[in-house]
PDB file of N, CA and C in Angstrom:
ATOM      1  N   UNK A   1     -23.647  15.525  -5.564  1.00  0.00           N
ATOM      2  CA  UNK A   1     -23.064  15.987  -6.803  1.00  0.00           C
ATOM      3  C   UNK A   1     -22.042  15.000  -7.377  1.00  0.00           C
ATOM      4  N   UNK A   2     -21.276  14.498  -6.544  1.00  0.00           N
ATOM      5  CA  UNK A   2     -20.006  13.455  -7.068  1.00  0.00           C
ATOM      6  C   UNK A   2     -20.963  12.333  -7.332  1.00  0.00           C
ATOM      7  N   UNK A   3     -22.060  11.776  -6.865  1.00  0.00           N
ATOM      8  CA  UNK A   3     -22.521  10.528  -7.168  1.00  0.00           C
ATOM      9  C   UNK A   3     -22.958  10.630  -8.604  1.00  0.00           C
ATOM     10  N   UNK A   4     -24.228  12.301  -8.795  1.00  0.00           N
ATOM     11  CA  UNK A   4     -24.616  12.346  -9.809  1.00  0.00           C
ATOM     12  C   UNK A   4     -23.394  12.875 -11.272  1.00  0.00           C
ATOM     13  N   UNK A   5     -22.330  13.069 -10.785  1.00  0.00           N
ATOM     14  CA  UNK A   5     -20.880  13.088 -11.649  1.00  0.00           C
ATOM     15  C   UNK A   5     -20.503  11.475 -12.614  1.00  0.00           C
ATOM     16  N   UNK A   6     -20.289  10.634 -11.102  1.00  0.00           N
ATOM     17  CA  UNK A   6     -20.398   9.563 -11.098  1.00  0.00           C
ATOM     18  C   UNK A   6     -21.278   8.464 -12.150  1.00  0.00           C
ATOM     19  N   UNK A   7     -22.196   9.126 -12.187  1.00  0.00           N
ATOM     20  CA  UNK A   7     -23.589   8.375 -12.988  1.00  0.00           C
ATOM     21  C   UNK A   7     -23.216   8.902 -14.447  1.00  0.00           C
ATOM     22  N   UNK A   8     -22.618   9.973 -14.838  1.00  0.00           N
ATOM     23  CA  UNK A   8     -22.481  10.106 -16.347  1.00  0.00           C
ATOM     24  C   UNK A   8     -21.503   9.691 -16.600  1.00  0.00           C
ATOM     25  N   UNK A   9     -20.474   8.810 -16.261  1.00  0.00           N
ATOM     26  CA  UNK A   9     -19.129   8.130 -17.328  1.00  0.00           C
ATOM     27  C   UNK A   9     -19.817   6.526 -17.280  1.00  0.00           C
ATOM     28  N   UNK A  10     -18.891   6.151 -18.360  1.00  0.00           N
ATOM     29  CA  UNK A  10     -19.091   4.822 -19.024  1.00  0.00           C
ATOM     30  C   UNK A  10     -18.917   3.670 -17.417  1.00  0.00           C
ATOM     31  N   UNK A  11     -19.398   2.544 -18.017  1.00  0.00           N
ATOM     32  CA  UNK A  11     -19.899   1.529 -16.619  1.00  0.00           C
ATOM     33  C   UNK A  11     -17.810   1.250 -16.916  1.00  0.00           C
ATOM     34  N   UNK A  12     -17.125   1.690 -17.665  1.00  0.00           N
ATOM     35  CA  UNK A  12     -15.830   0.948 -17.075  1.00  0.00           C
ATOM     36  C   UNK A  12     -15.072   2.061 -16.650  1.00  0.00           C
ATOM     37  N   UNK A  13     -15.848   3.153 -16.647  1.00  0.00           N
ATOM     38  CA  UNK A  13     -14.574   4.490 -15.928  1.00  0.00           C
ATOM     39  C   UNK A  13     -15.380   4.407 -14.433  1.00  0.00           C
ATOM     40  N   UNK A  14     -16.526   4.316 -14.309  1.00  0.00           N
ATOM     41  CA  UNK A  14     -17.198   4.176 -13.194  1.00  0.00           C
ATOM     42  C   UNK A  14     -16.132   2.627 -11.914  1.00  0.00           C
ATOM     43  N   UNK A  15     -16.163   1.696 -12.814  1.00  0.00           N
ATOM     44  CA  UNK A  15     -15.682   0.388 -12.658  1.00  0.00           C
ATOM     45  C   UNK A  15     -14.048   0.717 -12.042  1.00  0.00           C
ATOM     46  N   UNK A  16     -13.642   1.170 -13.035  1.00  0.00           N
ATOM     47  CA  UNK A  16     -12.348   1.047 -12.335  1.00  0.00           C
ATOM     48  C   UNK A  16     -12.149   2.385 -11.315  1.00  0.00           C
ATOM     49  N   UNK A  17     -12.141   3.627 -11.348  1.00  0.00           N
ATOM     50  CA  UNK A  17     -12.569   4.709  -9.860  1.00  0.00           C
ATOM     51  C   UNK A  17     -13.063   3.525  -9.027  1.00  0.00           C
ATOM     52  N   UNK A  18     -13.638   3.064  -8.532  1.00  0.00           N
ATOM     53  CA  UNK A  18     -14.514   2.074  -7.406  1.00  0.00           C
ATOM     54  C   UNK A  18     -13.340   1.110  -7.202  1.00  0.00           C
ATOM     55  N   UNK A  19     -12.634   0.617  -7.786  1.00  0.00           N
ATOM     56  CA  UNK A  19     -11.799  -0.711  -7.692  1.00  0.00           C
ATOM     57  C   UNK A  19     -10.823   0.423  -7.162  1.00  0.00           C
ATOM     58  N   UNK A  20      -9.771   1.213  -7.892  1.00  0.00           N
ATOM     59  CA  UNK A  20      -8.917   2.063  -7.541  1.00  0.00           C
ATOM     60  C   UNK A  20      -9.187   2.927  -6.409  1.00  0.00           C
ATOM     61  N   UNK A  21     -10.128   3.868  -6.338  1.00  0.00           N
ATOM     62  CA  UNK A  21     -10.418   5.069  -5.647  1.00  0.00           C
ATOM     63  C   UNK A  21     -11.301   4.535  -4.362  1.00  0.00           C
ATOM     64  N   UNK A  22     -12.139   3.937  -4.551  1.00  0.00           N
ATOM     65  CA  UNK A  22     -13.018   3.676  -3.437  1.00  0.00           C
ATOM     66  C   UNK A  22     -12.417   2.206  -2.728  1.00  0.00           C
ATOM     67  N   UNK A  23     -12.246   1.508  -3.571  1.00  0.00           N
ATOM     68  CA  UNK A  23     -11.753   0.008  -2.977  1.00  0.00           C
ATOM     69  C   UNK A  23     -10.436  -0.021  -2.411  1.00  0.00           C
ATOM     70  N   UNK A  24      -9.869   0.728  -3.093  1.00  0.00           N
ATOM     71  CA  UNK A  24      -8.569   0.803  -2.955  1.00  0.00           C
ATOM     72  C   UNK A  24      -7.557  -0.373  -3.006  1.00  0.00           C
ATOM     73  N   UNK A  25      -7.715  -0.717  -4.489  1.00  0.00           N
ATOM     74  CA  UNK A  25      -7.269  -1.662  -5.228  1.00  0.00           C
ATOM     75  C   UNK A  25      -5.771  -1.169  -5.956  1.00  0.00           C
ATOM     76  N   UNK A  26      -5.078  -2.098  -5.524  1.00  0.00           N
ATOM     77  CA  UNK A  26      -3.314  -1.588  -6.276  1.00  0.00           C
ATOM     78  C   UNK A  26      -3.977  -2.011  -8.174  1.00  0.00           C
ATOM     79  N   UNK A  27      -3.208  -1.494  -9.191  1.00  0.00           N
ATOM     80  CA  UNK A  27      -3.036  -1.368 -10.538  1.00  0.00           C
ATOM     81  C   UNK A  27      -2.974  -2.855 -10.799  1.00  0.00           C
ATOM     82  N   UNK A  28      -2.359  -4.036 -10.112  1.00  0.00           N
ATOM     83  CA  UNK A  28      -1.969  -5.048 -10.071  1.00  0.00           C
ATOM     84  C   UNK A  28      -3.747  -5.862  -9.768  1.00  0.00           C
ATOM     85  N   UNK A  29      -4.039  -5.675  -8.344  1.00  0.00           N
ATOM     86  CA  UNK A  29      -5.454  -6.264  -8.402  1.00  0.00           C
ATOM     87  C   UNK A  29      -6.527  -5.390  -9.329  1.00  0.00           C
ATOM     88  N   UNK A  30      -6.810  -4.649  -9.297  1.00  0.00           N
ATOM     89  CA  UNK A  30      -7.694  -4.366 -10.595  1.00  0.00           C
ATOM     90  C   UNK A  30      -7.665  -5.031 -11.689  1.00  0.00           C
ATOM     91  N   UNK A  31      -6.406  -5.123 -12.444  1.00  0.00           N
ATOM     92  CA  UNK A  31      -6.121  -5.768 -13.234  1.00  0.00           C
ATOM     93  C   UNK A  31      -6.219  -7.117 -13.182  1.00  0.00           C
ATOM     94  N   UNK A  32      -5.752  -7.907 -12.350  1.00  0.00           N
ATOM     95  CA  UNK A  32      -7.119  -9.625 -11.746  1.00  0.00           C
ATOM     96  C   UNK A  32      -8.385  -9.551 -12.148  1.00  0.00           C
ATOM     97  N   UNK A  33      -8.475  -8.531 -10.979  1.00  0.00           N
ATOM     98  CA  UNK A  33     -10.482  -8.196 -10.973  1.00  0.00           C
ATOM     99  C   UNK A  33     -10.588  -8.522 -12.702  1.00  0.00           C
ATOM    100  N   UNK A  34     -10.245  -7.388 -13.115  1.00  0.00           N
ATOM    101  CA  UNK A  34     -10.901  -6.722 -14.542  1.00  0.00           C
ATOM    102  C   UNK A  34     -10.355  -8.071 -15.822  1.00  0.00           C
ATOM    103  N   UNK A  35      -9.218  -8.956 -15.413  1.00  0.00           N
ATOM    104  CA  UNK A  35      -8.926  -9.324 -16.785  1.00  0.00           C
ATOM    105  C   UNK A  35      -8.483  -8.321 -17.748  1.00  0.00           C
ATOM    106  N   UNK A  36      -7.601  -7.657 -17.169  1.00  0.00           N
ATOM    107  CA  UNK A  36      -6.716  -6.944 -18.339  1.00  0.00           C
ATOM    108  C   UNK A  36      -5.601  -6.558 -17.973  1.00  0.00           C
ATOM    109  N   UNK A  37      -4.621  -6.280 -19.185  1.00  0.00           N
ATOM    110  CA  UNK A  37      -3.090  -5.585 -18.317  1.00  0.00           C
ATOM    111  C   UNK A  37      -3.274  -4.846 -17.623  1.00  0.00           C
ATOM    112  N   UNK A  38      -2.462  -5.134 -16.878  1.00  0.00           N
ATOM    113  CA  UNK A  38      -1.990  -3.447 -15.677  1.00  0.00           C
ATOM    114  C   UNK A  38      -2.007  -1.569 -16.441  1.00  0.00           C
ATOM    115  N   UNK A  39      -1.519  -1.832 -17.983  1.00  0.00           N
ATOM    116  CA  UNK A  39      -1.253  -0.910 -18.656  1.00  0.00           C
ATOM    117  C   UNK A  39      -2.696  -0.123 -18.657  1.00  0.00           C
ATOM    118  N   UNK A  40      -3.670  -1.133 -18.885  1.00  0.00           N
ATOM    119  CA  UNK A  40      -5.138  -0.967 -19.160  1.00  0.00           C
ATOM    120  C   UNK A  40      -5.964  -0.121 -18.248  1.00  0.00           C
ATOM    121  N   UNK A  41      -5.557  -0.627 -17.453  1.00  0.00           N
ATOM    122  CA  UNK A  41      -6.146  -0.290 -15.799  1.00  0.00           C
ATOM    123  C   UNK A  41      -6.009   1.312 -15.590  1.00  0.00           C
ATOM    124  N   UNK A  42      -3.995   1.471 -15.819  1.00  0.00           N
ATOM    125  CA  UNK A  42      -3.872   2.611 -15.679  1.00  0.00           C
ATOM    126  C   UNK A  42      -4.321   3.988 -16.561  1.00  0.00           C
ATOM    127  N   UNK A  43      -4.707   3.402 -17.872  1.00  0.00           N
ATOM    128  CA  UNK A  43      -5.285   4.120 -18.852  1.00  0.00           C
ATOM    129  C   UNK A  43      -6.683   4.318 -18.685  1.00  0.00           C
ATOM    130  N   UNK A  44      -7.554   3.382 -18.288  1.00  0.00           N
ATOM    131  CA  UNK A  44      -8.819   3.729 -17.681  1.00  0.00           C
ATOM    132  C   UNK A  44      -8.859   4.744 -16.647  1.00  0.00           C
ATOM    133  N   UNK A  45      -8.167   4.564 -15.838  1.00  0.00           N
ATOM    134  CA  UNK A  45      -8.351   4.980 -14.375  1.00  0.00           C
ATOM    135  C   UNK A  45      -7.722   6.903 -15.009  1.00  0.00           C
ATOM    136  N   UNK A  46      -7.072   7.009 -15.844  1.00  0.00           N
ATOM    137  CA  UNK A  46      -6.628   8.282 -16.514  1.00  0.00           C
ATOM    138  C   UNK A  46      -7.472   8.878 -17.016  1.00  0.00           C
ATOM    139  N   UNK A  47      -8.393   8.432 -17.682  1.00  0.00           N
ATOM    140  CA  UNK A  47      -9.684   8.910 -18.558  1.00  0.00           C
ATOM    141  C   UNK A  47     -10.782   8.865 -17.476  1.00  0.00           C
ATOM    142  N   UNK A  48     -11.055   7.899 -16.922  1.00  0.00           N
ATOM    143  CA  UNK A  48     -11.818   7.986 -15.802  1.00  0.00           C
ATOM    144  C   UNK A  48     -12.231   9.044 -15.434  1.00  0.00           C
ATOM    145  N   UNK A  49     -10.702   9.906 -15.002  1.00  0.00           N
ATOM    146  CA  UNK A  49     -10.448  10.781 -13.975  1.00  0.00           C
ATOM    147  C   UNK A  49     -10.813  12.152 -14.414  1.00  0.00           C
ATOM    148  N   UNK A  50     -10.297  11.711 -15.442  1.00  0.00           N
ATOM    149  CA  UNK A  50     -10.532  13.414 -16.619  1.00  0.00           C
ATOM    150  C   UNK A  50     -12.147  13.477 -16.843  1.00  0.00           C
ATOM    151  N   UNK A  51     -12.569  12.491 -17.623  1.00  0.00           N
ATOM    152  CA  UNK A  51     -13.723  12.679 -17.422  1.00  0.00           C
ATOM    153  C   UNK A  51     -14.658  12.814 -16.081  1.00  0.00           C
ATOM    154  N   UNK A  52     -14.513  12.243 -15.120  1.00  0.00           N
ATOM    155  CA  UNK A  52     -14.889  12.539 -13.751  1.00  0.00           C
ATOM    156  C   UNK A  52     -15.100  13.916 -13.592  1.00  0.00           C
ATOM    157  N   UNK A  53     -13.474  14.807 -13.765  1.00  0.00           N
ATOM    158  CA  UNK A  53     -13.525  16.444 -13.311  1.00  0.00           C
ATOM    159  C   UNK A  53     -14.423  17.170 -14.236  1.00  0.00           C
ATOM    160  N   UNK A  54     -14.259  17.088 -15.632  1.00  0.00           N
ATOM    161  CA  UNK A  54     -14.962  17.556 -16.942  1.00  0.00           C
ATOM    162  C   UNK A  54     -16.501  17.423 -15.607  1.00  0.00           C
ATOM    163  N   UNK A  55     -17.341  16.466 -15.756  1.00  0.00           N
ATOM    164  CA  UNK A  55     -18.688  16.473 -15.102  1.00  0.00           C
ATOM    165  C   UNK A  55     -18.874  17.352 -14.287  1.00  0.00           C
ATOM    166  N   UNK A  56     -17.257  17.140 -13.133  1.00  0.00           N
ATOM    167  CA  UNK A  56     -17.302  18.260 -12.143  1.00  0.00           C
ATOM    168  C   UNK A  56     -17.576  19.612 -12.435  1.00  0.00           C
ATOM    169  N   UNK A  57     -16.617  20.185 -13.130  1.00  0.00           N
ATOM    170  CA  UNK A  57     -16.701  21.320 -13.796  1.00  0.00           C
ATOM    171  C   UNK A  57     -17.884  21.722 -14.344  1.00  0.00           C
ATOM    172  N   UNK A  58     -18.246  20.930 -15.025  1.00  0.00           N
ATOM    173  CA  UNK A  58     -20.277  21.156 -15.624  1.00  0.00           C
ATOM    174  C   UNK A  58     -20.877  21.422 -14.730  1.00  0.00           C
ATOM    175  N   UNK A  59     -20.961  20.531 -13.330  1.00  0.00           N
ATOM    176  CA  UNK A  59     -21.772  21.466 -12.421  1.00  0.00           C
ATOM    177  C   UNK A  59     -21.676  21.871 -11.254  1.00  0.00           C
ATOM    178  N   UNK A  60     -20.506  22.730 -11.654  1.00  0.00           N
ATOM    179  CA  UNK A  60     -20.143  24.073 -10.838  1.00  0.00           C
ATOM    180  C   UNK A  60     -19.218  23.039  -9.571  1.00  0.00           C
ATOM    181  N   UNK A  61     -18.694  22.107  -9.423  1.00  0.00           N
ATOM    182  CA  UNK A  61     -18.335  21.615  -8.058  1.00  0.00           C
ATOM    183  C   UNK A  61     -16.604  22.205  -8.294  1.00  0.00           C
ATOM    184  N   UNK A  62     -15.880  21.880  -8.967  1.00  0.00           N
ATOM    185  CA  UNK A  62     -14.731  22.151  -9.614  1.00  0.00           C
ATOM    186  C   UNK A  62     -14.816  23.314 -10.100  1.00  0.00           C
ATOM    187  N   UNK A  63     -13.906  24.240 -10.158  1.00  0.00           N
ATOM    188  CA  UNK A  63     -13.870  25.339 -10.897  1.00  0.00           C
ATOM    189  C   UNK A  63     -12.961  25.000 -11.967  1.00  0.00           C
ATOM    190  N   UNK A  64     -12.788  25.747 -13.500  1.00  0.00           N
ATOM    191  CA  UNK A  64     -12.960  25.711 -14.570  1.00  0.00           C
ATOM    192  C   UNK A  64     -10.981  26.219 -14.617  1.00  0.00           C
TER     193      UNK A  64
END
């Protein structure tokens, strides 16, 4: 269910969750990785997240 969650956000909310969440990348290396401010990173990784649960919530893993 989290993979197929996973598969519906954009390739850069996907991108940064994996660098942050799975890699476990500080705000600082992501931001290397990615070529962008730190500010950036943390704003992705915010929307990311929201959108992440939203999916959750659609199917049934999260409650509402």
């Amino acid at each position: 269910m989290v993979g197929e969650a996973l598969r519906c956000l954009s390739g850069r909310h996907r991108e940064v969750i994996g660098l942050i969440h799975y890699l476990e990348y500080s705000v600082a290396q992501a931001s290397e990785h990615l070529g962008v401010p730190p500010g950036t990173v943390k704003s992705r990784t915010h929307y990311a997240m929201r959108a992440l649960r939203k999916a959750l919530e659609e199917r049934g893993v999260l409650g509402v």
